[in-house]
Protein backbone atom coordinates (compact mmCIF):
# COMPACT_ATOMS: atom_id res chain seq x y z
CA UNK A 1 -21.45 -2.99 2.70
CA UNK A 2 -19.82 -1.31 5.09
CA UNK A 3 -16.64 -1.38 3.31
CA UNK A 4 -17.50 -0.57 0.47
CA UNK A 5 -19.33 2.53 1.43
CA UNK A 6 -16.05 3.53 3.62
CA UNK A 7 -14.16 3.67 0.32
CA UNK A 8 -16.61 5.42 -1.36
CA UNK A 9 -16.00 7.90 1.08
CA UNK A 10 -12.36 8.00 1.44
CA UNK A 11 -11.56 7.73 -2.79
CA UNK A 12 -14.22 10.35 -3.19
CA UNK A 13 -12.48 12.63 -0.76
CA UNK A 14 -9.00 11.73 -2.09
CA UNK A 15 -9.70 12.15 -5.64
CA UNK A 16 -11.33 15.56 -5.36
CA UNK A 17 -7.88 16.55 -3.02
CA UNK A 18 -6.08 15.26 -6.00
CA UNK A 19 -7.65 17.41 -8.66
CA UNK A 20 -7.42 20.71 -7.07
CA UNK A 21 -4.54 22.63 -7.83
CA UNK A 22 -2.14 21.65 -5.35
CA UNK A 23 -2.92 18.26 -4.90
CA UNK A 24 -0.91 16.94 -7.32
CA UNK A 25 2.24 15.23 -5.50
CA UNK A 26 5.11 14.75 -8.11
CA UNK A 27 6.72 11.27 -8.38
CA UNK A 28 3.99 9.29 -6.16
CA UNK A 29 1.59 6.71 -7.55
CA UNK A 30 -1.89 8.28 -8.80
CA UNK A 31 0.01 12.02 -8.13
CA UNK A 32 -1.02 11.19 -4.69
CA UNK A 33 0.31 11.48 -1.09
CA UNK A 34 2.83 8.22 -0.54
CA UNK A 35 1.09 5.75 1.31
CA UNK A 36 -2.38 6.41 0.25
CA UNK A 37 -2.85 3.14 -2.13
CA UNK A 38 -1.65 1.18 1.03
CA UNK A 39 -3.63 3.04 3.68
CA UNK A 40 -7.74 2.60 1.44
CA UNK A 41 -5.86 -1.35 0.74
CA UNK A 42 -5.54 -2.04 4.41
CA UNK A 43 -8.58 0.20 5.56
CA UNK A 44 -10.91 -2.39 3.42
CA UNK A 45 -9.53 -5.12 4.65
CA UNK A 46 -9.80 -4.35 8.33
CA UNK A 47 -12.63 -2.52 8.00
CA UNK A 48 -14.20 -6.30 5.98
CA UNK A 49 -15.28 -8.38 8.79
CA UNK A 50 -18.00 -6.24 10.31
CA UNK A 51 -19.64 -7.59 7.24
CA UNK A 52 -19.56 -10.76 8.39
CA UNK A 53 -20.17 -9.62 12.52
CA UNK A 54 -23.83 -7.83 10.91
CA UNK A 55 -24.64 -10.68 9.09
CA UNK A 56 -23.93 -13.03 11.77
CA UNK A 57 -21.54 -15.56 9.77
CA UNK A 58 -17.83 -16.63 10.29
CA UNK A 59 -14.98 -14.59 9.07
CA UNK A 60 -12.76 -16.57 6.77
CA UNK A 61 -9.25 -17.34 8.48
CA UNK A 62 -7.34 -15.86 5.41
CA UNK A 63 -9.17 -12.55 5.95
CA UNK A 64 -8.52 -12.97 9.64
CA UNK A 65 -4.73 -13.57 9.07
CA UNK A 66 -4.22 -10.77 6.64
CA UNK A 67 -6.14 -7.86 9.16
CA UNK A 68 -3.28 -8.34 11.57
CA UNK A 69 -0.01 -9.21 9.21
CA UNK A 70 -1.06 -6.55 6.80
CA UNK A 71 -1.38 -3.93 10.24
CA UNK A 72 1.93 -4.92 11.31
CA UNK A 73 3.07 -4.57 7.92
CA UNK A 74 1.32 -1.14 7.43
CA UNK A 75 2.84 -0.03 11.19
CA UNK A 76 6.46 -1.40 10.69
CA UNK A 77 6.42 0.89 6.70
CA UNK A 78 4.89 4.20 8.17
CA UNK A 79 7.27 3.75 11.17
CA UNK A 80 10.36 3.50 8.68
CA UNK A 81 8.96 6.97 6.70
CA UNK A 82 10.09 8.65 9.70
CA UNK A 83 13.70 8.24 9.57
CA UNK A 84 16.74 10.61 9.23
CA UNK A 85 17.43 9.80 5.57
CA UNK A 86 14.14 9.92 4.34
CA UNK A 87 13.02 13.37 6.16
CA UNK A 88 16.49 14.69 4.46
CA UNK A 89 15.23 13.40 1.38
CA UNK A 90 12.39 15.38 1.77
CA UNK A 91 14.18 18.40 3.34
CA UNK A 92 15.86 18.28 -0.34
CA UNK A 93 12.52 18.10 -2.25
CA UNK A 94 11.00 20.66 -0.49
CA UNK A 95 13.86 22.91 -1.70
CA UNK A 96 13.44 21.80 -5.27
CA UNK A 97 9.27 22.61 -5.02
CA UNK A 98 9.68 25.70 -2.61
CA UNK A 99 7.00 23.44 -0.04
CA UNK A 100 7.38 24.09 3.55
CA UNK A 101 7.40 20.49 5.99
CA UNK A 102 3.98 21.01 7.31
CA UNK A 103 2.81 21.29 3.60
CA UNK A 104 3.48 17.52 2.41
CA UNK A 105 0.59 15.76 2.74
CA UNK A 106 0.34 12.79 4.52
CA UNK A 107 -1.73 9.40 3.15
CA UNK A 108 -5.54 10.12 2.13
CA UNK A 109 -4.47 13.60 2.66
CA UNK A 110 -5.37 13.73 6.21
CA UNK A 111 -3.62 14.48 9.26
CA UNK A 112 -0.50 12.72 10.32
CA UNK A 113 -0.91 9.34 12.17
CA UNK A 114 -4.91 9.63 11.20
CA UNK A 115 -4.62 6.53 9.01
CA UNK A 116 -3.13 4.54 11.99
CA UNK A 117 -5.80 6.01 14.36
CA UNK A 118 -8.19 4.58 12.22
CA UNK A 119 -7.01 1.33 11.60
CA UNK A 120 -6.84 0.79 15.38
CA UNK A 121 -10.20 2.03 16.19
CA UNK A 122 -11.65 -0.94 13.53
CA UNK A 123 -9.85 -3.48 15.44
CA UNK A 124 -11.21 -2.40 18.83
CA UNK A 125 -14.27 -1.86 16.90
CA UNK A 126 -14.27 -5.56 15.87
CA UNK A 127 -12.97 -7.04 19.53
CA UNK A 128 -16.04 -4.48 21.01
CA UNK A 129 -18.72 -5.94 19.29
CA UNK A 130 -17.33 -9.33 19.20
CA UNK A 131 -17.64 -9.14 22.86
CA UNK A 132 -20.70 -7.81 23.46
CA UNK A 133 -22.71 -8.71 20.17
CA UNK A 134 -24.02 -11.89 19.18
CA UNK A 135 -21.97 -14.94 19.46
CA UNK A 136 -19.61 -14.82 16.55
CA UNK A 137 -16.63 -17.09 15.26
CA UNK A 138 -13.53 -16.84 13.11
CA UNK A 139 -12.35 -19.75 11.18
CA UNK A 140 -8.94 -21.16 11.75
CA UNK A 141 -8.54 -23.98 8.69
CA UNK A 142 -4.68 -23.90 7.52
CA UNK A 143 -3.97 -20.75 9.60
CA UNK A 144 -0.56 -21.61 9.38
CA UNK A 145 -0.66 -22.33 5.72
CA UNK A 146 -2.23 -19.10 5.58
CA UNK A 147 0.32 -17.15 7.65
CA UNK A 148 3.25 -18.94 5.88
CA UNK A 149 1.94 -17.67 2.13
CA UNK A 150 1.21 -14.11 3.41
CA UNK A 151 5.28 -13.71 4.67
CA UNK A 152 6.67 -15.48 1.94
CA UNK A 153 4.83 -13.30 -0.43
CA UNK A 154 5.66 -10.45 1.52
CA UNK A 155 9.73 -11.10 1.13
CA UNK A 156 9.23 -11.92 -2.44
CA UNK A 157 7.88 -8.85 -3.28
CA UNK A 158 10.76 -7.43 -1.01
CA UNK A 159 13.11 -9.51 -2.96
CA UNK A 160 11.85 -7.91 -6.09
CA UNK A 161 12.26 -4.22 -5.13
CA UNK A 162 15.81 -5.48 -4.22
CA UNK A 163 16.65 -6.15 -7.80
CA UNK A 164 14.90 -3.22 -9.17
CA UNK A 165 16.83 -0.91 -6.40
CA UNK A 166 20.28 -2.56 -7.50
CA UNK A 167 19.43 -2.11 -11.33
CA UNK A 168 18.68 1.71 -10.04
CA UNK A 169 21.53 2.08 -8.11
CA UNK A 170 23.95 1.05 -11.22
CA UNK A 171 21.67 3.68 -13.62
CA UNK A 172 22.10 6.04 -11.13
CA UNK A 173 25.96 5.71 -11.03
CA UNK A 174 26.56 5.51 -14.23
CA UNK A 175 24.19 8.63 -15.23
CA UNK A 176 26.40 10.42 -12.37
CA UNK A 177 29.82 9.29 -13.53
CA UNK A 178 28.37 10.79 -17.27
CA UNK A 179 27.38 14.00 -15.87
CA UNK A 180 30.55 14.10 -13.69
CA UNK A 181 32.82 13.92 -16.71
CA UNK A 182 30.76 15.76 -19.28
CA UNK A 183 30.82 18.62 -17.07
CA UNK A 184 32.81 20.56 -13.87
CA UNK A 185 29.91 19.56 -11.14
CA UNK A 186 29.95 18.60 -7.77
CA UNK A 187 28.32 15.45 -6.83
CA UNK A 188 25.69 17.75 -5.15
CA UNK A 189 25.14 19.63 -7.91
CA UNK A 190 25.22 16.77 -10.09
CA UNK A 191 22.00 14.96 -8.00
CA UNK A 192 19.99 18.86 -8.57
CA UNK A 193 20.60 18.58 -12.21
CA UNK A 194 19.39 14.86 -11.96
CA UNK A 195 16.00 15.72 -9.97
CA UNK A 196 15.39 18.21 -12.15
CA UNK A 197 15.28 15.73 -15.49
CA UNK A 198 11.78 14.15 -16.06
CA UNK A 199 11.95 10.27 -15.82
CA UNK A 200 10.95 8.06 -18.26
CA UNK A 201 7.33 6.68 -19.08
CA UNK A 202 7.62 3.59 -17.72
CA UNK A 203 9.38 5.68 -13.87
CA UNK A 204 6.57 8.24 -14.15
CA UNK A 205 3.35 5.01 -15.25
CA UNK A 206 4.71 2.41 -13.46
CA UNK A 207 3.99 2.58 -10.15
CA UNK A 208 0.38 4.51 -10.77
CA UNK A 209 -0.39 1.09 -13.12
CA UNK A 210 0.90 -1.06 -10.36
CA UNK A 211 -1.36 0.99 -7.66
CA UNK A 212 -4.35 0.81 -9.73
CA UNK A 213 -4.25 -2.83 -10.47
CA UNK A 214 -3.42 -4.13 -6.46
CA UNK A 215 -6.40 -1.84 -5.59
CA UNK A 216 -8.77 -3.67 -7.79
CA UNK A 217 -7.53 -6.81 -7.37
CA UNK A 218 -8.20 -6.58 -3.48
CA UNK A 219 -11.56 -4.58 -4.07
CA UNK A 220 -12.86 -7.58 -6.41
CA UNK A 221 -11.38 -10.58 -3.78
CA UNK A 222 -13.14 -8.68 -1.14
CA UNK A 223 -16.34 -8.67 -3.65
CA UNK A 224 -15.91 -12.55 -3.69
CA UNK A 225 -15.79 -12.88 -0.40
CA UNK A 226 -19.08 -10.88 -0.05
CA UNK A 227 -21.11 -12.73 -2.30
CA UNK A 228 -19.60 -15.94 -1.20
CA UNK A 229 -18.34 -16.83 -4.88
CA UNK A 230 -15.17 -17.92 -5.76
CA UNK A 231 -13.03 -18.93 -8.77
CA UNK A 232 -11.19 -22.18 -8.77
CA UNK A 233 -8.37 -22.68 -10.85
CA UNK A 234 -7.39 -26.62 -11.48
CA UNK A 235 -3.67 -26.73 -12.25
CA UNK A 236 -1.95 -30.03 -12.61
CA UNK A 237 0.15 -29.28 -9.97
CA UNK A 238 -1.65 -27.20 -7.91
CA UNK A 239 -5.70 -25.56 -7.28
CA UNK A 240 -6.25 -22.14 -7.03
CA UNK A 241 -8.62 -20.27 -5.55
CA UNK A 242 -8.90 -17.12 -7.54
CA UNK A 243 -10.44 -14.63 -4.73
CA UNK A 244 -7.85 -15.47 -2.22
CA UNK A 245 -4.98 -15.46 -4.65
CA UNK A 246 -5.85 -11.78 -5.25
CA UNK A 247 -6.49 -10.95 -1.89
CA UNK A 248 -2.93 -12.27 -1.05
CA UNK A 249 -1.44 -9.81 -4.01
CA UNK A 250 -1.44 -7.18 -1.20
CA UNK A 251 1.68 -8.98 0.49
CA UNK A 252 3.81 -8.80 -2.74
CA UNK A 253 2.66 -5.32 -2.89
CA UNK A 254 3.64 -4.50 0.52
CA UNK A 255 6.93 -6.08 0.38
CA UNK A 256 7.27 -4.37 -3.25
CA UNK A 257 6.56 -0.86 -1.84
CA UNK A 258 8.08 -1.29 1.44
């Protein structure tokens, strides 16, 4: 309950920042600030186990595994945002949208860092009242298991933004080498003619479709998990269980988006 009524309160207040007029952010999934899908993905699953703390009943390992993988995961991505090519990249966007650097928004349209303050004040949350509450346990059946899917998923999402990166980079060299002998441009003046071309459907949909259906994949796992229901999925090779199989989605996200 609790985490659901969090989101509530964090997609209400992003989606009315999104509609005014300058919430918009060109380029990003949902038109919203980068990093927001991530930040309400890992606030509900962090924020999860204080449903099981009030009702008095163990936390699933998986769920346990995932807080702190997908919070080093979440840490490790924000940390890389902040580096000298990618504040130049954004140095050159503002000059292409006439925004100043204190006017990109960060995730969830709050504050910098406010996403990270949050996700740490749930885990000392969680440790505070697992301390001092009533006596409470977390599961540990095939943690390792557990760990073991979450980074492998992780890397092969990872190893699929590789591809898609290398099938960019030869697009983008090509479309460069076109506009480079079509007309007299430098190679700087060749990349403002190329930010200034609208991308295809499937650059402009893609990653909002992508956003949209991680986010409700995770929402309806955690929704399993509430009501203590679950999906199983016999394979000849293999049994599924279909709420943790979405819940561990978020790691080929994460490596995807990384």
């Amino acid at each position: 309950m609790i985490t659901l009524i969090l989101e509530c309160v964090l997609f209400g207040y992003v989606l009315i920042r999104r509609l005014r007029s300058d919430g918009e952010i060109e380029g990003q999934p949902l038109g919203m600030p980068r990093g927001t899908v991530r930040a309400l993905i890992t606030i509900a699953v962090v924020s999860f186990p204080f449903h099981y703390l009030l009702a008095n009943e163990p936390t699933p390992s998986l769920i346990t595994n995932a807080i702190f993988i997908l919070i080093a995961f979440y840490f490790q991505n924000r940390k890389k945002d902040d580096n000298k090519v990618n504040r130049m990249y954004d140095y050159m966007k503002d000059e292409k949208y006439k925004l100043d650097k204190d006017d990109l928004f960060q995730p969830l349209y709050l504050p910098r860092y406010t996403v990270r303050c949050m996700l740490l004040a749930l885990v000392v949350g969680i440790i505070v009242y697992n301390e001092f509450g009533p006596d409470f346990t977390f599961e540990t059946t095939n943690t390792m298991i557990d760990i073991l899917s979450i980074i492998l998923l992780f890397f092969f999402g990872a190893f699929l933004k590789v591809i898609r990166t290398r099938k960019e980079k030869r697009e983008l060299e090509t479309r460069m080498d076109t506009l480079e002998g079509e007309k007299e441009l430098d190679r700087f003046q060749i990349m403002q003619v190329m930010m200034e071309e609208d991308p295809g459907w499937l650059a402009q949909k893609g990653k909002s479709l992508l956003s949209i259906i991680t986010l409700l994949a995770v929402l309806f796992s955690l929704i399993l998990f509430s009501i203590d229901e679950d999906v199983i999925i016999n394979l000849s090779f293999y049994t599924f269980s279909l709420r943790d199989t979405l819940l561990l989605l978020i790691n080929v996200y994460y490596g995807y988006r990384d």
